[in-house]
Protein backbone atom coordinates (compact mmCIF):
# COMPACT_ATOMS: atom_id res chain seq x y z
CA UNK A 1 17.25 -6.21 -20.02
CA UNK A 2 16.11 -7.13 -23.03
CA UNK A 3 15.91 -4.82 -26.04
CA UNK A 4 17.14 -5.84 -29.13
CA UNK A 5 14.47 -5.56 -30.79
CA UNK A 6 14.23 -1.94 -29.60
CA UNK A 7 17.33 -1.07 -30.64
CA UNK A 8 16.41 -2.74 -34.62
CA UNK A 9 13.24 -0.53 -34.67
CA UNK A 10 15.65 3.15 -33.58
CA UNK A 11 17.90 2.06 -36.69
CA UNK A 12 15.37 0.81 -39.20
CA UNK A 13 12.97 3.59 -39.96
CA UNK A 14 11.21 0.75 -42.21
CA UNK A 15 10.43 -1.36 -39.31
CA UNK A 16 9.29 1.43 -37.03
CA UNK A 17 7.37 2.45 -39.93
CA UNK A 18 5.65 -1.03 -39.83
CA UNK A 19 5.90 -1.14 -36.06
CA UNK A 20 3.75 1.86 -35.59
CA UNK A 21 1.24 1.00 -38.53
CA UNK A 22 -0.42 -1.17 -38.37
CA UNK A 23 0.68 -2.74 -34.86
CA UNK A 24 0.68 0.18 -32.91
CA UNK A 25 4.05 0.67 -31.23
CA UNK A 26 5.38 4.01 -32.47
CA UNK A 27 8.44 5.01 -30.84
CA UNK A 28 6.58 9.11 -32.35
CA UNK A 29 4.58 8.81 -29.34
CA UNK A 30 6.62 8.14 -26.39
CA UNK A 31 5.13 10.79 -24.29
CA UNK A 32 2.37 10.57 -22.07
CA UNK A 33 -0.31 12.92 -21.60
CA UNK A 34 0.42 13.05 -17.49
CA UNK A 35 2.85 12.81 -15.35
CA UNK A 36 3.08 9.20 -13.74
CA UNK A 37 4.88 6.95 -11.48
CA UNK A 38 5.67 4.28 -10.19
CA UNK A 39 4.07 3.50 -6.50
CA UNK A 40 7.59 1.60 -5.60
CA UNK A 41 9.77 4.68 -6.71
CA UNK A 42 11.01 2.60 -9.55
CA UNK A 43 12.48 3.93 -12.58
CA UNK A 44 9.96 4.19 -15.34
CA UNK A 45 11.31 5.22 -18.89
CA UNK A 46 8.39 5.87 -21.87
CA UNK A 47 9.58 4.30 -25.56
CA UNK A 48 6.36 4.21 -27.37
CA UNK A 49 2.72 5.06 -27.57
CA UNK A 50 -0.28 4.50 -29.90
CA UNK A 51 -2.94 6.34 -31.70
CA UNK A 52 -5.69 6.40 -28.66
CA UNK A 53 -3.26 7.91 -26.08
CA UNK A 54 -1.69 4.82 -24.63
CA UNK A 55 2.34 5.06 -23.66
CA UNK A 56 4.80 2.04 -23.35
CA UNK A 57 7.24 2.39 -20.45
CA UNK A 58 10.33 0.15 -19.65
CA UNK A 59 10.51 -0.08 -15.90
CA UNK A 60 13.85 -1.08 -14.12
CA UNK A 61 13.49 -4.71 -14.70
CA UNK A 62 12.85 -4.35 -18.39
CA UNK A 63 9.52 -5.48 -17.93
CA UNK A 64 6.54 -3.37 -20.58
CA UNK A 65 4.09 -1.36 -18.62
CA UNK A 66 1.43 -0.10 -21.12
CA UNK A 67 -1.11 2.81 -19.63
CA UNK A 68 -3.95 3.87 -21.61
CA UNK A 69 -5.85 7.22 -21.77
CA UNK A 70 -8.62 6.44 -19.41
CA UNK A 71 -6.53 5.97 -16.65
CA UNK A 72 -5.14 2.15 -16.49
CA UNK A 73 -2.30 0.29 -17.10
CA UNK A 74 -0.71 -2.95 -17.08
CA UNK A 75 2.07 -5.06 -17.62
CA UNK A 76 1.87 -6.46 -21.27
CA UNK A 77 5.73 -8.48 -21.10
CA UNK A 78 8.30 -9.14 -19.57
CA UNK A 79 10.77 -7.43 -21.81
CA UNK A 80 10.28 -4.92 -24.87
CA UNK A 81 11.15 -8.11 -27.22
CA UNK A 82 8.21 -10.54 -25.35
CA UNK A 83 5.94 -7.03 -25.35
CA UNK A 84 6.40 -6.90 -29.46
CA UNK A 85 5.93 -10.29 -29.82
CA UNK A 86 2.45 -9.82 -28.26
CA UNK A 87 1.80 -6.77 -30.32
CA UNK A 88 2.56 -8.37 -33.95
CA UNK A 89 1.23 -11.75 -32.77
CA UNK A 90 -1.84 -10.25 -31.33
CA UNK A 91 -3.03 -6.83 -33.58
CA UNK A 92 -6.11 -5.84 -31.74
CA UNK A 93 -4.54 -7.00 -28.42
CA UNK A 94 -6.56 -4.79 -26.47
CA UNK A 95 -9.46 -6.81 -27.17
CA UNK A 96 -7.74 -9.87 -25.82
CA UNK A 97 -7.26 -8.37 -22.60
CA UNK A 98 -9.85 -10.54 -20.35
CA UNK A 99 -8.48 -14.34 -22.03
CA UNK A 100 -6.45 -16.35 -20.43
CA UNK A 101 -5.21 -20.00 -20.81
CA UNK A 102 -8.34 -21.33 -19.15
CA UNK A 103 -10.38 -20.39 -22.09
CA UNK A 104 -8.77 -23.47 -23.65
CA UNK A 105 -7.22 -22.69 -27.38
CA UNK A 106 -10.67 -23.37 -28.93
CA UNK A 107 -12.16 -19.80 -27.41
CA UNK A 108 -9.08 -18.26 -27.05
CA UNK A 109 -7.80 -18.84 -31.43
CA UNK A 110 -11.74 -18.14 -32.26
CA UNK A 111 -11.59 -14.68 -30.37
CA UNK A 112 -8.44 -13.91 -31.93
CA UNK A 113 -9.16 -14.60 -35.34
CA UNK A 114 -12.60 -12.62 -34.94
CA UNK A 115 -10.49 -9.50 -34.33
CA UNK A 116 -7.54 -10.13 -36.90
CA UNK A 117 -10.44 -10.71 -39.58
CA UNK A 118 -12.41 -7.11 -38.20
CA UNK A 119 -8.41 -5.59 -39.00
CA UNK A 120 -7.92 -7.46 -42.38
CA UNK A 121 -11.24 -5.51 -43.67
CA UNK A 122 -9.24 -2.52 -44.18
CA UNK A 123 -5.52 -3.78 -43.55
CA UNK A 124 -3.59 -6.68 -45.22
CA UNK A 125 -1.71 -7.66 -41.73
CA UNK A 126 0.29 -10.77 -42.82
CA UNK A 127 2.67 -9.79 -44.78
CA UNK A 128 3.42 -6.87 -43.09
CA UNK A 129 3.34 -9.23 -39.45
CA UNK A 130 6.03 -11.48 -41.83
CA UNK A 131 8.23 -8.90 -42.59
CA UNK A 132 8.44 -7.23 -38.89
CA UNK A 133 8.57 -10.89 -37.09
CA UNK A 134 12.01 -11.48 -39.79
CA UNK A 135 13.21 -7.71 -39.02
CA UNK A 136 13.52 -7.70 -34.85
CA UNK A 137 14.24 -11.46 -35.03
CA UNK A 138 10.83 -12.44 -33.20
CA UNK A 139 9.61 -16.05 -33.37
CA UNK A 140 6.18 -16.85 -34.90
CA UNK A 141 4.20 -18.53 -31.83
CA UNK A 142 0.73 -19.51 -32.02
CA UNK A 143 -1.77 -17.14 -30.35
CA UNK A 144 -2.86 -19.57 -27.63
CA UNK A 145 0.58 -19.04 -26.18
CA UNK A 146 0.87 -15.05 -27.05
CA UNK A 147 -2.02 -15.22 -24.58
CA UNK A 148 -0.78 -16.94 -22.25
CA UNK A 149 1.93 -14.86 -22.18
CA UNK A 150 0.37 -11.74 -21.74
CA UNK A 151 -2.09 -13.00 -18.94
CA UNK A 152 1.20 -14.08 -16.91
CA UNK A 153 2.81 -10.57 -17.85
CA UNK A 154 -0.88 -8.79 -16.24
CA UNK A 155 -1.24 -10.42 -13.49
CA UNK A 156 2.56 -9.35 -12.19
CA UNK A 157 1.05 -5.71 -12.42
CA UNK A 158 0.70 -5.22 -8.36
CA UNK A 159 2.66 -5.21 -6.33
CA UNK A 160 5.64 -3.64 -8.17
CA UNK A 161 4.21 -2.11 -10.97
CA UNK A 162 1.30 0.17 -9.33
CA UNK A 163 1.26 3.40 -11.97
CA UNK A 164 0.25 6.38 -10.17
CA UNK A 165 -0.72 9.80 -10.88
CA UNK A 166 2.35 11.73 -10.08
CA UNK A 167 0.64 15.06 -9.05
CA UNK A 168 -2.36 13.64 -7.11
CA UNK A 169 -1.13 9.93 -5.80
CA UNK A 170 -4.21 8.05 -6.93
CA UNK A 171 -3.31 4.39 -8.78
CA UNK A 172 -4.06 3.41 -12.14
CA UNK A 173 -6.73 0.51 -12.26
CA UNK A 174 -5.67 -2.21 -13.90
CA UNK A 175 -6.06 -2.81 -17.22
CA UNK A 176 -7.38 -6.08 -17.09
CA UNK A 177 -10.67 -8.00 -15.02
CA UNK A 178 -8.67 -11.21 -14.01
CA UNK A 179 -9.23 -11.96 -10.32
CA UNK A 180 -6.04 -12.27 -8.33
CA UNK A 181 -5.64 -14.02 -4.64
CA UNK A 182 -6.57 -11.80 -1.85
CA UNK A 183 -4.37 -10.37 -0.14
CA UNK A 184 -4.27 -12.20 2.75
CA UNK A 185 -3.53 -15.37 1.09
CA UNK A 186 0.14 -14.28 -0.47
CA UNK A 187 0.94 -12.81 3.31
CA UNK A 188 -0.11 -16.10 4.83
CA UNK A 189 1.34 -18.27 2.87
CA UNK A 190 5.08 -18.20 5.08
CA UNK A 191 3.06 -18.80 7.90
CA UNK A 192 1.14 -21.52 6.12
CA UNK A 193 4.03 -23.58 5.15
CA UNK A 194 6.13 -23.26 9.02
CA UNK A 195 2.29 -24.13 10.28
CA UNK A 196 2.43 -26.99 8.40
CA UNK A 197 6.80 -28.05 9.38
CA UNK A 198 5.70 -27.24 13.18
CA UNK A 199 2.98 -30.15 12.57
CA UNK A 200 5.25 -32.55 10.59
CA UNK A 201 7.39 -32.07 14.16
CA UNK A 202 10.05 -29.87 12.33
CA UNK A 203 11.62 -26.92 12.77
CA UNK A 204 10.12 -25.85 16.03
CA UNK A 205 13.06 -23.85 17.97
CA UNK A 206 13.72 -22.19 14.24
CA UNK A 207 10.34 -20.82 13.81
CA UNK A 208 9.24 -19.81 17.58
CA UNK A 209 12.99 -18.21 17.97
CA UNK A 210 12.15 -16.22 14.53
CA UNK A 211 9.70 -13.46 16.00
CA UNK A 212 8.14 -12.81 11.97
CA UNK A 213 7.93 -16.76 11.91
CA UNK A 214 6.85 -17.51 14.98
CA UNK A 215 3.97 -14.37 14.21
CA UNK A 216 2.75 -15.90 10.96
CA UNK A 217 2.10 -19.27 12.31
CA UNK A 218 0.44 -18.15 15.23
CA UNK A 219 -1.99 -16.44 12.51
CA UNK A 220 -2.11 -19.32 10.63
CA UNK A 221 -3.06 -21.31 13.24
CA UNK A 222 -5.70 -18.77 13.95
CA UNK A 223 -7.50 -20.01 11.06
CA UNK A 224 -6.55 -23.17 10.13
CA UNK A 225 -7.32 -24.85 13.65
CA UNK A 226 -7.17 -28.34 14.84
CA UNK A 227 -6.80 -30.66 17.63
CA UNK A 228 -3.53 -31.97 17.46
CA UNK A 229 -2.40 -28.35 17.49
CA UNK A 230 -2.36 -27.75 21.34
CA UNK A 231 1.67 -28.64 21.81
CA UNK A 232 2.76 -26.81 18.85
CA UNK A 233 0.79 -23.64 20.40
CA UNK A 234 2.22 -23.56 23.74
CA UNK A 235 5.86 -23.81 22.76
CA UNK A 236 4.80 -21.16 20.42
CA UNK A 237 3.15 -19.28 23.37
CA UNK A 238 6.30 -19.48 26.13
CA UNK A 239 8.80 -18.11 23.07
CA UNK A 240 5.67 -15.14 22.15
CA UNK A 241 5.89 -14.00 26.05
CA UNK A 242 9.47 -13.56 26.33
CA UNK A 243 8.19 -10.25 24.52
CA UNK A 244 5.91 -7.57 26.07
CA UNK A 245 2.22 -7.88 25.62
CA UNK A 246 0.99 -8.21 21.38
CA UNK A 247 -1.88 -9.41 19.43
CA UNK A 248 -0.27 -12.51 18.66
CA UNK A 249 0.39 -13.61 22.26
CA UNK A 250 -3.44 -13.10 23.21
CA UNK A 251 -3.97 -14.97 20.25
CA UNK A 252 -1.50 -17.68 21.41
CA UNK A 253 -2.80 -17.70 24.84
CA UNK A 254 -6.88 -18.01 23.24
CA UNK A 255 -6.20 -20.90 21.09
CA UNK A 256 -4.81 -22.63 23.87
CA UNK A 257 -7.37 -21.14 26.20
CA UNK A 258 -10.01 -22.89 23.93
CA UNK A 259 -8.73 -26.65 25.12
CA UNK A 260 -10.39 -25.99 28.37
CA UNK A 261 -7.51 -27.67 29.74
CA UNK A 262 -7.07 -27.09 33.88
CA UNK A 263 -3.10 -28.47 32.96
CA UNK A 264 -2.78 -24.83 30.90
CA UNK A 265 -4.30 -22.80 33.68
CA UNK A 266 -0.36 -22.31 35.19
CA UNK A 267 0.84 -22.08 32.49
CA UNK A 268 -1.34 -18.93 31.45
CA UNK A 269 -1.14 -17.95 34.54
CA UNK A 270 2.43 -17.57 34.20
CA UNK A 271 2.70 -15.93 30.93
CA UNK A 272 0.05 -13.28 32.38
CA UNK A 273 2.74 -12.20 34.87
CA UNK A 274 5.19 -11.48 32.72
CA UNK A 275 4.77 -7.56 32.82
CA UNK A 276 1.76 -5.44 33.16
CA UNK A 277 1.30 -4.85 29.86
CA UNK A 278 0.53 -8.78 29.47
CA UNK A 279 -1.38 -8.74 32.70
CA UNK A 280 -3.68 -6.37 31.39
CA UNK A 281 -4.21 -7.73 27.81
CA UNK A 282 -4.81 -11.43 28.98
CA UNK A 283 -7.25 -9.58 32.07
CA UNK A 284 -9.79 -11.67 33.23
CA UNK A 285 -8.09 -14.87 33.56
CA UNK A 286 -9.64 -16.91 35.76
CA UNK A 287 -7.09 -17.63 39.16
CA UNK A 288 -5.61 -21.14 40.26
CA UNK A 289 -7.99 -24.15 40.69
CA UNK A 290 -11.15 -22.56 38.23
CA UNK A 291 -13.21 -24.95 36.35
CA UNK A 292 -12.77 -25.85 32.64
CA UNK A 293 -16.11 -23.83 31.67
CA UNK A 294 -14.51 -20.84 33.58
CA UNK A 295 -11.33 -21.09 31.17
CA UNK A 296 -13.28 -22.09 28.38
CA UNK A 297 -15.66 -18.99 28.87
CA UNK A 298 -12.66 -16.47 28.87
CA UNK A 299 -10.78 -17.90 25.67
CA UNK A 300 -14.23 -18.03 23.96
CA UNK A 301 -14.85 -14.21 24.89
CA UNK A 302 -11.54 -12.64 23.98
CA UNK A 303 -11.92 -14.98 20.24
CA UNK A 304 -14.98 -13.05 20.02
CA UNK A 305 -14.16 -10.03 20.39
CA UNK A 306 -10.62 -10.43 19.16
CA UNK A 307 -10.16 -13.02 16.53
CA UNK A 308 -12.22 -14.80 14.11
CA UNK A 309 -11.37 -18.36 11.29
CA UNK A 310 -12.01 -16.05 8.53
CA UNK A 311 -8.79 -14.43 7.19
CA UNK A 312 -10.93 -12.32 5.29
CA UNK A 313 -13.16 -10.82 8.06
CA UNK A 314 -9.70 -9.21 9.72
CA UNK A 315 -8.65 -5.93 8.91
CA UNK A 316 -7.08 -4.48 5.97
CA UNK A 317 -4.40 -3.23 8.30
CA UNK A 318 -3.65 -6.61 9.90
CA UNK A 319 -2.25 -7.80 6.87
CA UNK A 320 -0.58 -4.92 5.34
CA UNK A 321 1.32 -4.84 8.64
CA UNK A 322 2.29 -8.72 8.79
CA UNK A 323 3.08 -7.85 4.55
CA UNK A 324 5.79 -5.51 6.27
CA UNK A 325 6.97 -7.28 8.53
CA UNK A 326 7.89 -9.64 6.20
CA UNK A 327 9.90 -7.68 3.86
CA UNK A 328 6.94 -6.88 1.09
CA UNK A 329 6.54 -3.74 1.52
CA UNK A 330 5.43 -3.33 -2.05
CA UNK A 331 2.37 -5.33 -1.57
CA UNK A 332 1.37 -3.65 1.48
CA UNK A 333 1.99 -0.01 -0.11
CA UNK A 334 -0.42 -1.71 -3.05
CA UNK A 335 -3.19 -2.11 -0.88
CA UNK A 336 -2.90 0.88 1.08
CA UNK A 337 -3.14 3.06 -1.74
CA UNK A 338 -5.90 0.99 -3.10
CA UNK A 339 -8.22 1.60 0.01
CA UNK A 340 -7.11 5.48 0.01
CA UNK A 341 -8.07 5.78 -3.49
CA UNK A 342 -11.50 4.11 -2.88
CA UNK A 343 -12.07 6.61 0.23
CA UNK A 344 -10.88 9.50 -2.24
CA UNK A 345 -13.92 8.17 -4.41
CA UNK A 346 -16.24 8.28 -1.97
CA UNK A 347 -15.16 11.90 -0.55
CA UNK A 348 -15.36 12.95 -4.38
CA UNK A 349 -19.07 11.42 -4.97
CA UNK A 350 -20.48 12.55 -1.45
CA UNK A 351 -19.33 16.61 -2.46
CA UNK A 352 -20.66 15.54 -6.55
CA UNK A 353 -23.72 15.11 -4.76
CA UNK A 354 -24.26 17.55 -2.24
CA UNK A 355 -24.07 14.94 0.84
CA UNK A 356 -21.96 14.83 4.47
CA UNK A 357 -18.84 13.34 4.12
CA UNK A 358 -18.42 10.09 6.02
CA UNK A 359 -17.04 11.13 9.36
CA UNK A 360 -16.59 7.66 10.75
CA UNK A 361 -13.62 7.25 7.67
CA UNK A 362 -11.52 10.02 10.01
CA UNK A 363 -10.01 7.00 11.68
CA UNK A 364 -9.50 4.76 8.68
CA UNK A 365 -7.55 7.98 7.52
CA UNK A 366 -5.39 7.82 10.61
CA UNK A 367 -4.49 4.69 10.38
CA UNK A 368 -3.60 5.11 6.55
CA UNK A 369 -1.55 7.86 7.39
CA UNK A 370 0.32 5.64 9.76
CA UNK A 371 0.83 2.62 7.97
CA UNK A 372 2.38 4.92 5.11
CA UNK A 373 4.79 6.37 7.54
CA UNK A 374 5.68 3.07 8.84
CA UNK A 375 6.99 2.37 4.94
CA UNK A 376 8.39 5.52 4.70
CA UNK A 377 5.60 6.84 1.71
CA UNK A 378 5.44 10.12 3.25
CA UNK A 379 3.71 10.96 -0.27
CA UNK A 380 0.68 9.08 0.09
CA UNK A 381 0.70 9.96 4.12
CA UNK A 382 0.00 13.44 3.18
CA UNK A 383 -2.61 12.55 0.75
CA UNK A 384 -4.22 10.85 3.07
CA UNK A 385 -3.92 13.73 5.75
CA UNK A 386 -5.12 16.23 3.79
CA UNK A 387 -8.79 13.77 3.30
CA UNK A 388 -9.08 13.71 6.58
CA UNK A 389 -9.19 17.30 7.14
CA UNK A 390 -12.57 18.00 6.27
CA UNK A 391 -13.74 15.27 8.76
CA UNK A 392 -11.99 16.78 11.56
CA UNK A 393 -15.25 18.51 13.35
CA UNK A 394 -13.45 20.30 16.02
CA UNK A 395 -11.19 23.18 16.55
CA UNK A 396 -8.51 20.73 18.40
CA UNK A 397 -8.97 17.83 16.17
CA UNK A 398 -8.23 20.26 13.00
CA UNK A 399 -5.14 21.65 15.26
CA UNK A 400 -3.74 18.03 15.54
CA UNK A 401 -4.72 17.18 11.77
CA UNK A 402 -3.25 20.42 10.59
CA UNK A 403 0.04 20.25 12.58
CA UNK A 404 0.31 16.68 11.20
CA UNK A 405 -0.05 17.50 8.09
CA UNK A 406 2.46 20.51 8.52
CA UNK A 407 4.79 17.73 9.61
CA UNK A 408 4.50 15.49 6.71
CA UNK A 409 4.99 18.59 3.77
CA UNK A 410 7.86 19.26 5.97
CA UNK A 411 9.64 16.41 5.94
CA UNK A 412 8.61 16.37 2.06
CA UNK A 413 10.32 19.57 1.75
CA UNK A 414 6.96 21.87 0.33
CA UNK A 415 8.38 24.68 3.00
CA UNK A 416 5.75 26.63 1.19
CA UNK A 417 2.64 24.14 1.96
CA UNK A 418 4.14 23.89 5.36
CA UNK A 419 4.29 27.54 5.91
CA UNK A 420 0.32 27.76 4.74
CA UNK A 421 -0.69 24.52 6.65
CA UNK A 422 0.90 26.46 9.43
CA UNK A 423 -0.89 29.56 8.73
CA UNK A 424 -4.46 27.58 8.65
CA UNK A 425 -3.41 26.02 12.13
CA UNK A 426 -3.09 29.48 13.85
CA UNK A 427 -6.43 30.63 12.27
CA UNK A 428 -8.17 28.18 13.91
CA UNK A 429 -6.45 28.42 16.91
CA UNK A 430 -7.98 31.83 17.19
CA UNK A 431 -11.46 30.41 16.41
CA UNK A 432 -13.61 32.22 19.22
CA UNK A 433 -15.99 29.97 18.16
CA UNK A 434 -14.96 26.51 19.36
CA UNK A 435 -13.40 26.26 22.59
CA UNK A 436 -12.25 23.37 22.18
CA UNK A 437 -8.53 24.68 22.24
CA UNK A 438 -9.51 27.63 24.98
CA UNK A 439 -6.63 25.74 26.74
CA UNK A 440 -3.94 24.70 23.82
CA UNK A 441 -1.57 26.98 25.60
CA UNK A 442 -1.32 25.22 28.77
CA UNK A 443 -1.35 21.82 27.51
CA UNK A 444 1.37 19.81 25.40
CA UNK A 445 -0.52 20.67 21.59
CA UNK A 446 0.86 24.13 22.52
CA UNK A 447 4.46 23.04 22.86
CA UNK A 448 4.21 20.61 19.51
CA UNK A 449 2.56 23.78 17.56
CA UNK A 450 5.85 26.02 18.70
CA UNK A 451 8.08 23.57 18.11
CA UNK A 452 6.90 22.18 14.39
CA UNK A 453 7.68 26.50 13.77
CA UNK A 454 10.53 26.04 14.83
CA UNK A 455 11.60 23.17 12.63
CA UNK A 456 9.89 24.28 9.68
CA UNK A 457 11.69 27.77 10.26
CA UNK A 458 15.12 25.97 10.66
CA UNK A 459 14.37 23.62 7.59
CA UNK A 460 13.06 26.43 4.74
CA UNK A 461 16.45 28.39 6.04
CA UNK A 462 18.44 25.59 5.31
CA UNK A 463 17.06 24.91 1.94
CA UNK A 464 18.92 26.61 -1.13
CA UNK A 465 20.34 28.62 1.37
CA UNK A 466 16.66 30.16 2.42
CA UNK A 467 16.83 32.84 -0.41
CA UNK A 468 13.57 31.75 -2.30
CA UNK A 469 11.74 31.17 1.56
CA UNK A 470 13.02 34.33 2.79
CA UNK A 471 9.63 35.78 3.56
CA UNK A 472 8.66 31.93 4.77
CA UNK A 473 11.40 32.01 6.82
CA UNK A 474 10.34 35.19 8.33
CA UNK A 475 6.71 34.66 8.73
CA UNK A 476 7.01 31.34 10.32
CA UNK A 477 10.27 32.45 12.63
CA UNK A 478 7.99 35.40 14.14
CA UNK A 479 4.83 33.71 14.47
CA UNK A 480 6.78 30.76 16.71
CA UNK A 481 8.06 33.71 18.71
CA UNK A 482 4.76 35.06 18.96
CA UNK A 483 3.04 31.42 20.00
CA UNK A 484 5.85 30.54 22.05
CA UNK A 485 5.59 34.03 24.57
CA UNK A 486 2.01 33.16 24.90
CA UNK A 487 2.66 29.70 26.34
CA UNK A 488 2.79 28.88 30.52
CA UNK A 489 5.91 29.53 31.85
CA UNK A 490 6.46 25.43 32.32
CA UNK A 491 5.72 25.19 28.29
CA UNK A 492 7.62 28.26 27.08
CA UNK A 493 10.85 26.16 29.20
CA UNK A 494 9.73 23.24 27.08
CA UNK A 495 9.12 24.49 23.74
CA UNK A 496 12.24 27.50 24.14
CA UNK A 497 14.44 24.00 23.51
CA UNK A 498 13.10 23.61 20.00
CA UNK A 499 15.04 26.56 19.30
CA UNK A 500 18.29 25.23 19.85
């Protein structure tokens, strides 16, 4: 990492004098108003702030993350040294925040010397800019390419450098309007370039034996699609079914299904017998000896209601998932907590303004919650538990949401949320109102309630020795005892093993 000049401005109270005044960088301020964090876990260490509430962090790679008062932040360099060099090149840089290199240097030196000639109404900048450039040892570069350099440092913001509110979860928005690619784009792009070696008549055992590969080209294929494409697609097909039934081997077996080949019938055929699973999810196939329109028909069918050539008509969770898959997990946490914070808005502005929450978001929700568990962010998995709560409009659907949710502050060790979530679960369980759980103890929700008491009992007694969850401990212990005598004798022998 980079911090020379850091370490000049902590011994030269002159230059952190000058630093701070008129450039705003003073290391006086290095404390932000919240608590943040990063989305990635990263280290985040604050070295500076300004007079309108903004804080400079170093993050683990020495890059700058600056994040304002009003709740957004961004990348301004990729070390403290490049960061400064945008501050004393750029006084005012805030106002410089939506230029990039496209501008061309004609727009982007007559913005930049509109603002430096607002400041040098009531500050004499350049000799003061002289003497800090000569005091950290910072080259004098023109502002065209202190812009360009703080564009490039902005747009690295997400995926890595996501600032969240570290009590509540939500992100930071950026701090800048440039566009960037969606998201489907920078998860295709693997897929894209094999696509495109499979074609060239490379590479074709190394990217169907390679299941992430072999996945991402299929999808590729899906909407980039051609003629010539039809061998490619069935070698990529007979390596997809050696696996049990997915998305991607429908998908394989459509695009080929779209020929309306009778010469792929058998081999279709074939691939639907491969386990039941597949026999089921490629269902409908027409049998040996159909016409072309009959194959033709059923490929056309399952595209509709399947696939589609627009990457960005598929569904968020499509491509966080392939993101995973292939090893950016960063970029799919990114966008997950993007589209939770937007539902948080829209839970927030439908109680502002007296209306129904959106019920049919109860299974977007769900599937947040499980695409945060499948990167491990059991953080953001509880936030987006406890939104769906309200949405839950049944006694047993609030019983699965609240033992869920019991789960997750669990395994997040809040014992003490737990042990209320817990608390809330048994109150509605006793609901006479909805009978919609009249039967929860002769079912399996009964045996997951007693046994989540159990674990949370065994976990809060564990912690710091239990002496600060004693009454927890207790509480939770006796209702499980309770809940667990009440079962059928076939769940109490069940749910009596949760003990052990």
């Amino acid at each position: 990492m980079t911090d020379h000049a850091l370490r000049l401005l902590r011994e030269n109270p002159r230059l952190a004098e000058l630093a701070a005044l008129p450039f705003g960088f003073d290391l006086a301020r290095a404390e932000h108003a919240e608590a943040v964090r990063l989305a990635s876990g990263g280290p985040l260490e604050p070295i500076a702030g300004d007079d309108t509430g903004g804080t400079y962090f170093v993050c683990g790679d020495g890059s700058v993350l600056y994040a304002d008062s009003e709740g957004s932040a961004g990348v301004i360099g990729d070390s403290v040294d490049e960061a400064l060099e945008v501050l004393v090149g750029l006084p005012g840089w805030h106002d410089h925040l939506g230029l990039s290199p496209a501008d061309g240097e004609e727009s982007v030196l007559a913005a930049v010397a509109r603002t430096e000639g607002e400041i040098r109404e009531y500050r004499a900048i350049d000799d003061e800019r002289t003497e800090l450039r000569a005091g950290l040892g910072l080259p004098e570069r023109s502002p065209t390419r202190l812009v360009g350099l703080l564009h490039a440092a902005l747009l690295r913001t997400e995926p890595d450098f996501l600032l969240l509110d570290a009590e509540e979860g939500g992100g930071h928005d950026l701090l800048d309007p440039h566009p960037r690619p969606p998201l489907w784009e920078t998860v295709l792009a693997r897929g894209r370039a094999d696509l495109a070696l499979l074609r060239a008549g490379a590479a074709w055992d190394e990217v169907a034996g390679d299941r992430t590969r072999r996945t991402l080209a299929l999808r590729a294929a899906q909407f980039d699609r051609r003629e010539g494409d039809l061998p490619l697609l069935r070698h990529l097909l007979r390596h997809e079914a050696e696996a049990s039934m997915t998305d991607e081997l429908r998908l394989a077996a459509v695009l080929v299904g779209l020929r309306g080949l009778p010469e792929d019938l058998p081999l279709l055929l074939e691939v639907r017998e491969s386990d039941f699973d597949t026999w089921c999810g490629l269902g409908g196939l027409p049998e040996p000896g159909a016409e072309p329109a009959e194959l033709l028909r059923w490929a056309r069918d399952l595209d509709d209601s399947f696939f589609g050539a627009d990457p960005a008509d598929e569904p968020l969770f499509t491509w966080t998932g392939l993101a995973r898959e292939q090893g950016l997990a960063e970029l799919a946490r990114a966008a997950l907590i993007r589209a939770l914070d937007d539902i948080d808005l829209r839970a927030y502005a439908a109680e502002r303004d007296g209306g129904a929450p959106d019920r049919l978001l109860a299974g977007r929700l769900g599937s947040l919650v499980h695409e945060f568990e499948q990167l491990g962010d059991t953080f953001q998995a509880l936030r987006a538990r406890r939104l769906s709560l309200p949405l839950r409009t049944t006694a047993r659907d609030r019983v699965s949401a609240l033992l869920g949710l019991a789960r997750l502050e669990r395994e997040e060790g809040r014992f003490g949320q737990a042990a209320d979530t817990l608390a809330a679960l048994r109150d509605t369980l006793a609901d006479p109102a909805d009978d919609t759980t009249a039967r929860w103890r002769d079912t399996n929700l009964g045996v997951y309630v007693v046994q989540e008491h159990h674990a949370l009992a065994r976990a809060a007694a564990v912690a710091a020795d239990g002496a600060s969850l004693a009454h927890e401990v207790q509480e939770v212990t006796a209702a499980a005892e309770e809940l667990l005598a009440s079962l059928s004798a076939a769940g109490r022998a069940f749910a009596g093993r949760s003990r052990a």
